[in-house]
Protein backbone atom coordinates (compact mmCIF):
# COMPACT_ATOMS: atom_id res chain seq x y z
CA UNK A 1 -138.64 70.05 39.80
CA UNK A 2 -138.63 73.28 37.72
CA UNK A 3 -140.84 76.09 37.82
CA UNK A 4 -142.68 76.61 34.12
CA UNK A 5 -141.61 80.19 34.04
CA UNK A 6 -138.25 79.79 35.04
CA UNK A 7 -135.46 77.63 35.45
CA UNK A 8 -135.25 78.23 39.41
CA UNK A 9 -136.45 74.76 41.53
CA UNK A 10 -139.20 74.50 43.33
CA UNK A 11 -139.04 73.44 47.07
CA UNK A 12 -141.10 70.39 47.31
CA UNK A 13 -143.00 69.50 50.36
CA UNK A 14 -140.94 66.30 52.25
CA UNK A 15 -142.96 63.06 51.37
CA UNK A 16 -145.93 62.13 53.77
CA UNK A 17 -144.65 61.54 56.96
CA UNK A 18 -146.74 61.19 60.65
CA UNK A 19 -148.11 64.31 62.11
CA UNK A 20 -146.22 65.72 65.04
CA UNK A 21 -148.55 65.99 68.33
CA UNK A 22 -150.27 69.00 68.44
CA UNK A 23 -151.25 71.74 70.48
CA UNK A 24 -152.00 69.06 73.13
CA UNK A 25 -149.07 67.01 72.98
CA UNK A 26 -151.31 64.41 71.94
CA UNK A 27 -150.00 63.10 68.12
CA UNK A 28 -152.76 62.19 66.10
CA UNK A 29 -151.98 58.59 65.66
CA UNK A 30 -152.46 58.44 69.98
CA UNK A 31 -155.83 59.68 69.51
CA UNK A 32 -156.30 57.33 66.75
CA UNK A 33 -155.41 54.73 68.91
CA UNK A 34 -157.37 56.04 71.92
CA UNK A 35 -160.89 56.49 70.10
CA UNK A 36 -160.74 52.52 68.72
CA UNK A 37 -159.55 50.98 72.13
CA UNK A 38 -162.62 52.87 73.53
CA UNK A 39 -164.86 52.09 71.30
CA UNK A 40 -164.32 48.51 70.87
CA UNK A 41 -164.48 48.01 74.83
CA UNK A 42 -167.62 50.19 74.78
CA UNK A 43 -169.32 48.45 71.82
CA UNK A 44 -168.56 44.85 73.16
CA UNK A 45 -169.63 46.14 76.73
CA UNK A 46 -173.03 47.07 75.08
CA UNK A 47 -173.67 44.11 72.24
CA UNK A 48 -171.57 41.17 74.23
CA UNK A 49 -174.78 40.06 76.49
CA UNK A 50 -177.37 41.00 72.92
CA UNK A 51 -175.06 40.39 70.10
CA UNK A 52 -174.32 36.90 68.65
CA UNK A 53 -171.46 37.99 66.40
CA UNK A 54 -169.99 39.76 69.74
CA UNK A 55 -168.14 37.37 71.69
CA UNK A 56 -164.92 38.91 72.62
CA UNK A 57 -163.30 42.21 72.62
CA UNK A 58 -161.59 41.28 69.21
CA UNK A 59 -164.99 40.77 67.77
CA UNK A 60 -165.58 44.44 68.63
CA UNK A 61 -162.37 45.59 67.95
CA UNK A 62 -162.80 43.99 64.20
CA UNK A 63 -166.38 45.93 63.88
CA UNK A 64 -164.61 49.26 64.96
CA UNK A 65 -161.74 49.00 62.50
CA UNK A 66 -164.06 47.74 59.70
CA UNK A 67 -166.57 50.55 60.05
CA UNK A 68 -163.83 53.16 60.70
CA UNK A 69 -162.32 52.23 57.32
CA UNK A 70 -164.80 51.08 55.31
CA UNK A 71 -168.16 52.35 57.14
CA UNK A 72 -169.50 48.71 57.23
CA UNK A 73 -168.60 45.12 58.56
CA UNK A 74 -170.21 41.38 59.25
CA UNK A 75 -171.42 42.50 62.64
CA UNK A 76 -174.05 45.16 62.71
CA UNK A 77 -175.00 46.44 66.06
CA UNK A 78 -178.19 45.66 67.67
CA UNK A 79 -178.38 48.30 71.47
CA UNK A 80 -179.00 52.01 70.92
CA UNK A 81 -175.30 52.26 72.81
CA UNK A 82 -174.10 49.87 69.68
CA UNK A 83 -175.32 52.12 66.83
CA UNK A 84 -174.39 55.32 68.67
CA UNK A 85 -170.88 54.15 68.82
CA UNK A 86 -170.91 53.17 65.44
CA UNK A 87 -172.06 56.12 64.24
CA UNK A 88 -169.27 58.07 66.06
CA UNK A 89 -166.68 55.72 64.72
CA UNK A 90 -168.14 56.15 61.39
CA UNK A 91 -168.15 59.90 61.72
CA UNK A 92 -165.37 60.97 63.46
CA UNK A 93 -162.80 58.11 62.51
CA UNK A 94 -161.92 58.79 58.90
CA UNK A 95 -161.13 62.55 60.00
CA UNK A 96 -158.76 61.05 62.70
CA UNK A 97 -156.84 58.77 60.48
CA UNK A 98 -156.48 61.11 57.42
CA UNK A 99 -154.94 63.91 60.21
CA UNK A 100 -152.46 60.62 61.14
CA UNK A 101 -151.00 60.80 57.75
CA UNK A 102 -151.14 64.28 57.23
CA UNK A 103 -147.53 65.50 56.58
CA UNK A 104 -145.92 68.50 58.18
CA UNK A 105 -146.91 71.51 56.56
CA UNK A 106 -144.70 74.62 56.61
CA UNK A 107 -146.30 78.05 55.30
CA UNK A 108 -144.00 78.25 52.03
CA UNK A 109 -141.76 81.30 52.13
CA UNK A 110 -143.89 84.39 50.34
CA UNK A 111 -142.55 84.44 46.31
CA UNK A 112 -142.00 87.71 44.42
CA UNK A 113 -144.41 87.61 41.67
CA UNK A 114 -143.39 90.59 39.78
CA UNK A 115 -141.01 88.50 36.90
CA UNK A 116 -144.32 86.38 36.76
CA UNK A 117 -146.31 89.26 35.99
CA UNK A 118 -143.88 91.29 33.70
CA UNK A 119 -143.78 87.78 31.67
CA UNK A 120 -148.02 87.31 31.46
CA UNK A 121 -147.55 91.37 30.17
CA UNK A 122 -144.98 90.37 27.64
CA UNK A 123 -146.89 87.66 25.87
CA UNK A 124 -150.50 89.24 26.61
CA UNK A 125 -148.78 92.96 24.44
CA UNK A 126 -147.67 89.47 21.69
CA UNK A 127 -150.66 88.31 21.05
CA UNK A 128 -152.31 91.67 20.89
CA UNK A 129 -150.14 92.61 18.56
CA UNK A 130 -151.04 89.67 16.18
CA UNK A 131 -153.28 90.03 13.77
CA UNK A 132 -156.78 88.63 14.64
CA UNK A 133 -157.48 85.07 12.55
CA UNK A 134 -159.88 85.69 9.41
């Protein structure tokens, strides 16, 4: 890819990737994984005994995923532990899987602008120099 001003290519940024772990040396994806094992063994512990459409731990796990992707699912919790985890999921979940495929990002290396600039002068001293339409 070219720059419009010049001829010179353009680094591009490496196609999405998974993040590294970060400060922690926890990657993303772990704590991904970490918040909907949790959940779903929280949600069924709290809806199994109230909850018809909670029978096992992969009914809970398939009401975690759902409402982390899509905010909603065929099983709607009925406890005030139920909800609250819910809302969490639905609240905190989308953040954690869009920073799962966030790529690498590198600060880009600092770009003398000056040839930019000395070109914008160049055609704005053109097209003052034209005569103004009638």
């Amino acid at each position: 890819m070219t720059s419009l001003l010049s001829a010179e290519p353009i680094a591009q940024t490496p196609g999405a990737a998974l993040a590294p772990p970060g400060p922690t040396g926890v990657s993303p994806a772990e704590e991904l994984g970490t918040l909907i094992g949790w959940a779903a063994a929280l949600f069924y512990l709290a809806e199994s005994d109230v909850n018809p459409g909670v029978t096992s731990y992969w009914d809970a796990l398939h009401y975690i995923t759902t409402a982390l992707s899509v905010g909603y699912a065929n099983i709607f919790p009925m406890t005030p532990l139920g909800k609250t985890i819910g809302s969490v999921v639905m609240t905190v979940g989308p953040a954690l899987s869009a920073r799962v495929f966030d790529a690498t990002r590198e600060t880009p290396p600092a770009q003398d602008l000056a040839p930019v600039v000395q070109r914008l002068d160049a055609i704005l001293r053109e097209l003052s120099a034209r005569p103004a339409p009638q």
